[in-house]
N, C-alpha and C. Protein backbone atom coordinates (compact mmCIF):
# COMPACT_ATOMS: atom_id res chain seq x y z
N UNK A 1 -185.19 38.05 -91.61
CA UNK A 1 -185.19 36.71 -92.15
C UNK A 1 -183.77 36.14 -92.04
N UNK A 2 -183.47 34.72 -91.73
CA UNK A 2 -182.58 34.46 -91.58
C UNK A 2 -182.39 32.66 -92.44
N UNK A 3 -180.98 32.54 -92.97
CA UNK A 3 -181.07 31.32 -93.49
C UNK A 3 -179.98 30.49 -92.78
N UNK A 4 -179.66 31.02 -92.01
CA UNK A 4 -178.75 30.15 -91.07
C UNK A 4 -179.36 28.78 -90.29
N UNK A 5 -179.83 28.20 -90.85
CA UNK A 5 -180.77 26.68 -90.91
C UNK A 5 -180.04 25.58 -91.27
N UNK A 6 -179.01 25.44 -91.99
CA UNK A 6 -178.58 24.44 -92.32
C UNK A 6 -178.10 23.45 -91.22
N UNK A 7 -177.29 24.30 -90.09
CA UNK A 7 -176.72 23.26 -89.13
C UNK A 7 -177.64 22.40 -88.86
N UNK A 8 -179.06 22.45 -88.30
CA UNK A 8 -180.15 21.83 -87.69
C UNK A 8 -180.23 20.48 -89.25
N UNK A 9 -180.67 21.16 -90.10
CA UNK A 9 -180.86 20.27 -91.65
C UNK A 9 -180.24 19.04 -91.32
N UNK A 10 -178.70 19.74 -92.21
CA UNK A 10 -178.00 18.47 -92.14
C UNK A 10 -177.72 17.47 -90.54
N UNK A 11 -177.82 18.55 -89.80
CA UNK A 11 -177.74 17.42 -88.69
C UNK A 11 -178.42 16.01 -88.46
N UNK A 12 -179.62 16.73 -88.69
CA UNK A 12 -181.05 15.56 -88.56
C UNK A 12 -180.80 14.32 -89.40
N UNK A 13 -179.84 14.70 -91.14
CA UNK A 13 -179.98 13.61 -91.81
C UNK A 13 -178.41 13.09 -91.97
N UNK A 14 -177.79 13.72 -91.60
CA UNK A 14 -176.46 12.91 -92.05
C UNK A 14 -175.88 12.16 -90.47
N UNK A 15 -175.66 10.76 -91.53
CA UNK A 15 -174.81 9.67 -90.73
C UNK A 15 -173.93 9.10 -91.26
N UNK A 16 -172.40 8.57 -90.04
CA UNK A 16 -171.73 8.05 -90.63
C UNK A 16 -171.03 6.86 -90.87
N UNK A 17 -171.07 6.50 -92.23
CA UNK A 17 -171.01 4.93 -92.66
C UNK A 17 -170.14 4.25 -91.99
N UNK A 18 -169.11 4.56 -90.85
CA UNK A 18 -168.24 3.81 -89.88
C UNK A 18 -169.24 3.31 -89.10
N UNK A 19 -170.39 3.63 -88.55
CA UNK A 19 -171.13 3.13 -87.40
C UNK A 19 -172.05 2.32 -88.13
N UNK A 20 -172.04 2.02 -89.03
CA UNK A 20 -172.82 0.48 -89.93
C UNK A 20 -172.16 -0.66 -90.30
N UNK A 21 -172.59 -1.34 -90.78
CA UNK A 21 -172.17 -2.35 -91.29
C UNK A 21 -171.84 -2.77 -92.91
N UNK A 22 -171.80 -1.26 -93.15
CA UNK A 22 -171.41 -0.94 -94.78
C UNK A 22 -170.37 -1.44 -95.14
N UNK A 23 -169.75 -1.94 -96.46
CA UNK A 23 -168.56 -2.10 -96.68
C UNK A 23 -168.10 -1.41 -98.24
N UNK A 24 -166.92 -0.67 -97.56
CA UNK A 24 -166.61 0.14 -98.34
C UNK A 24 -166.22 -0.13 -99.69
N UNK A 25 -165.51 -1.91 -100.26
CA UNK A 25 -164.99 -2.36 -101.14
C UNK A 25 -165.73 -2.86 -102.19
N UNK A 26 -167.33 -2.30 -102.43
CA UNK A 26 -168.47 -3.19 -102.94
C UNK A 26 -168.41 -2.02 -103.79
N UNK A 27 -168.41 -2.00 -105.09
CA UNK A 27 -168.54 -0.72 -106.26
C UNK A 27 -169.83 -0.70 -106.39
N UNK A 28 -170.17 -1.46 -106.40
CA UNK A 28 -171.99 -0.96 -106.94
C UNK A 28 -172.74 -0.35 -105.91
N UNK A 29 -172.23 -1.27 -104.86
CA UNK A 29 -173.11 -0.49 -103.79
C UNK A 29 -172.50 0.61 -103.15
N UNK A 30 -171.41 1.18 -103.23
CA UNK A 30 -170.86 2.49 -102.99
C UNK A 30 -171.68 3.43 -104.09
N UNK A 31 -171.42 3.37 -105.79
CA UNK A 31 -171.98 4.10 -106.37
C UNK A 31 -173.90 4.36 -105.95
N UNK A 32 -174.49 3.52 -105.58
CA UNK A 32 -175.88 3.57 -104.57
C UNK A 32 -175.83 4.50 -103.36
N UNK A 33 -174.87 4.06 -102.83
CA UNK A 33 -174.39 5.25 -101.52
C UNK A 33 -174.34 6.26 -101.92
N UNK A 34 -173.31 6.58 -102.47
CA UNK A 34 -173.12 7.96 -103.67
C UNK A 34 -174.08 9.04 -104.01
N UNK A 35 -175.39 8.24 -104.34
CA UNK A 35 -176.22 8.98 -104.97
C UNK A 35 -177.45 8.90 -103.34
N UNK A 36 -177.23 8.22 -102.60
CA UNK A 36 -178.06 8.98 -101.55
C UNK A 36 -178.15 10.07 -100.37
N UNK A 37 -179.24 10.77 -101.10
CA UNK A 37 -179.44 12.07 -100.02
C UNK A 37 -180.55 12.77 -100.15
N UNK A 38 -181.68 11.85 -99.90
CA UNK A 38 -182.99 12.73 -99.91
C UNK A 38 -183.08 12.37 -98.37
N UNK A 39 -183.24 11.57 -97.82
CA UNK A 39 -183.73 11.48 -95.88
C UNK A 39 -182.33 11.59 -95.20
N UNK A 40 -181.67 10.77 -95.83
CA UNK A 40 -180.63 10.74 -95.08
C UNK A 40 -179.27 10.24 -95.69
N UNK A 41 -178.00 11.42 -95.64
CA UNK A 41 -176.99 11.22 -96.17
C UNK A 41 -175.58 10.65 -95.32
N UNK A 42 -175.03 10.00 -96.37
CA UNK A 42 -173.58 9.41 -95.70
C UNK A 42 -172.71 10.43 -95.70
N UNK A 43 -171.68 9.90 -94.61
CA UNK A 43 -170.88 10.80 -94.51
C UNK A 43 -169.20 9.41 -94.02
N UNK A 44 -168.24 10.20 -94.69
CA UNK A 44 -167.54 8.63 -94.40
C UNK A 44 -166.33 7.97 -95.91
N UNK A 45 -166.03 6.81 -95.86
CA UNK A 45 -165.31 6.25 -96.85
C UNK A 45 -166.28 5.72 -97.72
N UNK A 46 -166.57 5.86 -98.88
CA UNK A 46 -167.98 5.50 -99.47
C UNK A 46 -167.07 4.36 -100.56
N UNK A 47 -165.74 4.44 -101.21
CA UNK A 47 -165.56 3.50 -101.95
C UNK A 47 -163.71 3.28 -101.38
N UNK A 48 -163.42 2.00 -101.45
CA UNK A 48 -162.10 2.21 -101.02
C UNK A 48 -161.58 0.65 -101.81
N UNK A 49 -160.39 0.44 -102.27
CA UNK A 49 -159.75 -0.57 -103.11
C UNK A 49 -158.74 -0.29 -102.72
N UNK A 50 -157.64 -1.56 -102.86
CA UNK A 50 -156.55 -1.76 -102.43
C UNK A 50 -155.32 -1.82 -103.95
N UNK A 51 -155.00 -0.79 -103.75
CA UNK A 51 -154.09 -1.05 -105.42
C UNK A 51 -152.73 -0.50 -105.44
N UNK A 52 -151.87 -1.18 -106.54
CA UNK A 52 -150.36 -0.80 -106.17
C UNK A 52 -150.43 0.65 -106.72
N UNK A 53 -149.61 1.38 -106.34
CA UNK A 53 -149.17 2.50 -106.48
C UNK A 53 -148.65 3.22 -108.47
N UNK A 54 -148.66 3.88 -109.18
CA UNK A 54 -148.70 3.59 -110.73
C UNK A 54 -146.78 3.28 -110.72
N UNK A 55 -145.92 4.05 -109.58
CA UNK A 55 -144.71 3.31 -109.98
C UNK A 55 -144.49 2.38 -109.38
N UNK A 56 -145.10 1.57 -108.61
CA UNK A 56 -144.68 0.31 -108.02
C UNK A 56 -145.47 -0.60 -108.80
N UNK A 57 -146.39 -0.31 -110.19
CA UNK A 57 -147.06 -1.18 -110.94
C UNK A 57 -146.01 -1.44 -112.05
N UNK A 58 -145.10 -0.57 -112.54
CA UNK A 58 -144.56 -0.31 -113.58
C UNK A 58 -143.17 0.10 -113.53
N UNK A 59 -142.52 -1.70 -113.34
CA UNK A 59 -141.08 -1.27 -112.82
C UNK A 59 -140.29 -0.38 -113.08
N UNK A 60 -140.13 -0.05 -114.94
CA UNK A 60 -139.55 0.97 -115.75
C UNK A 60 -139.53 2.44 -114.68
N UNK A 61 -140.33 2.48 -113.86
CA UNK A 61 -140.04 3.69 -113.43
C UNK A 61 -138.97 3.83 -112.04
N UNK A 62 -138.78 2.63 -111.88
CA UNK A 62 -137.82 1.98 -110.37
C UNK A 62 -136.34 2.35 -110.72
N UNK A 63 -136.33 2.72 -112.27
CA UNK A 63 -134.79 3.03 -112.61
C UNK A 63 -134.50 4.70 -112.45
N UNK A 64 -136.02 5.32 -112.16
CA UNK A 64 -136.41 7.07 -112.60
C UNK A 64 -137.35 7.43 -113.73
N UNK A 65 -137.10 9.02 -114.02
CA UNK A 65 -137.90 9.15 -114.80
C UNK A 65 -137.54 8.64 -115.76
N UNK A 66 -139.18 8.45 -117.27
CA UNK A 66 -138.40 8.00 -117.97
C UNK A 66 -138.59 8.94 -119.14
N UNK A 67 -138.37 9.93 -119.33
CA UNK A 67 -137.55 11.15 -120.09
C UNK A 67 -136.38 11.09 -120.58
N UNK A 68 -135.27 10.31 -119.36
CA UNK A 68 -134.30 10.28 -119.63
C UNK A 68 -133.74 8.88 -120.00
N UNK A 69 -134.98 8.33 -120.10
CA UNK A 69 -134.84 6.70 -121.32
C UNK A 69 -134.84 6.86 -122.77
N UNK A 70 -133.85 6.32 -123.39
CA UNK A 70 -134.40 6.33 -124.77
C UNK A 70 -135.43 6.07 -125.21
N UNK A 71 -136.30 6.80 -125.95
CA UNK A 71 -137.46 6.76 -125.99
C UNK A 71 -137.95 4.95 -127.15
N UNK A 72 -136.90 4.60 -127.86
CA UNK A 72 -137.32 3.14 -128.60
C UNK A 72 -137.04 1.90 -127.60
N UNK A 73 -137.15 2.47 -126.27
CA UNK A 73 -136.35 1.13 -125.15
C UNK A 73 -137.91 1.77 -124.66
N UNK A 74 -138.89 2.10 -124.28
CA UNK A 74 -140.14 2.14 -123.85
C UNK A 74 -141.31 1.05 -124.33
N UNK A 75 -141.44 0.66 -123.38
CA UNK A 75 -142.88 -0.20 -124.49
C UNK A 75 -143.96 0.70 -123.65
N UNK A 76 -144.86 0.87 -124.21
CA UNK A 76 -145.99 1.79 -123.38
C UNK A 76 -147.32 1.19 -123.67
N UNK A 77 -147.23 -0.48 -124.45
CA UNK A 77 -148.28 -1.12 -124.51
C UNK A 77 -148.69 -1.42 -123.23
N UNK A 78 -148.60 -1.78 -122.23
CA UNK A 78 -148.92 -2.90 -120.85
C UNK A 78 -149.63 -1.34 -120.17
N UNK A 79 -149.22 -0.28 -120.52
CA UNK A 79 -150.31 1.29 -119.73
C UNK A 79 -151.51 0.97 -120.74
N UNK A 80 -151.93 0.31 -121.39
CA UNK A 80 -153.14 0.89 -122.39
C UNK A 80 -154.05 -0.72 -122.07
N UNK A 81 -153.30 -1.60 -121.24
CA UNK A 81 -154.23 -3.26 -121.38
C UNK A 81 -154.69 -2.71 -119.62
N UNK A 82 -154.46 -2.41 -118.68
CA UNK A 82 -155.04 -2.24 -117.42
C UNK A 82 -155.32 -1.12 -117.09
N UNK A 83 -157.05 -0.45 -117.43
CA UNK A 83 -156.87 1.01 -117.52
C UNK A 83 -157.51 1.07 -116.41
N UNK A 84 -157.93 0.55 -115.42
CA UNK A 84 -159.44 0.46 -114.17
C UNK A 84 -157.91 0.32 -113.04
C-alpha cells in the first residue's frame, strides 16, 4: 500500500491567483480566498496592503531606541488610536 498520492491531488486542484484577475488588496474577498479548498485551492499573494513601516510611522523612533529616552518625554497614546 502506498500513500504517496498527494502530488497527483494537489496538482489537479491547486491554482495560482497571479494567472486571474484576483486582486490582492480586497480584505473580504481575500479572507473568502483564504478559506477556499474543497475543488480547488489558491496558491499565491492572497492579501497584500501598502503600509508604512512601525518606525517610519512613529518618528520618536528616527532619534533610536527608545529605552534610552526618558521615559516622562514618551507619549505612547497615538500606538493605542491606530491598531489595524
Amino acid at each position: 500500500m502506498t500513500f504517496n498520492n498527494t502530488w497527483k491531488y494537489w496538482k489537479e486542484r491547486v491554482y495560482k491567483l497571479e494567472e486571474t484577475d484576483y486582486d490582492p488588496s480586497n480584505y473580504e474577498k481575500a479572507m473568502k480566498k483564504a478559506n477556499e479548498f474543497d475543488s480547488k485551492v489558491p496558491i499565491g499573494v492572497i492579501y497584500q496592503v501598502e503600509r508604512p513601516r512601525f518606525d517610519q510611522k512613529y518618528s520618536k523612533l528616527h532619534k533610536g531606541p527608545l529605552v534610552i529616552e526618558p521615559i516622562d518625554a514618551i507619549d505612547v497614546a497615538p500606538l493605542f488610536e491606530d491598531h489595524i
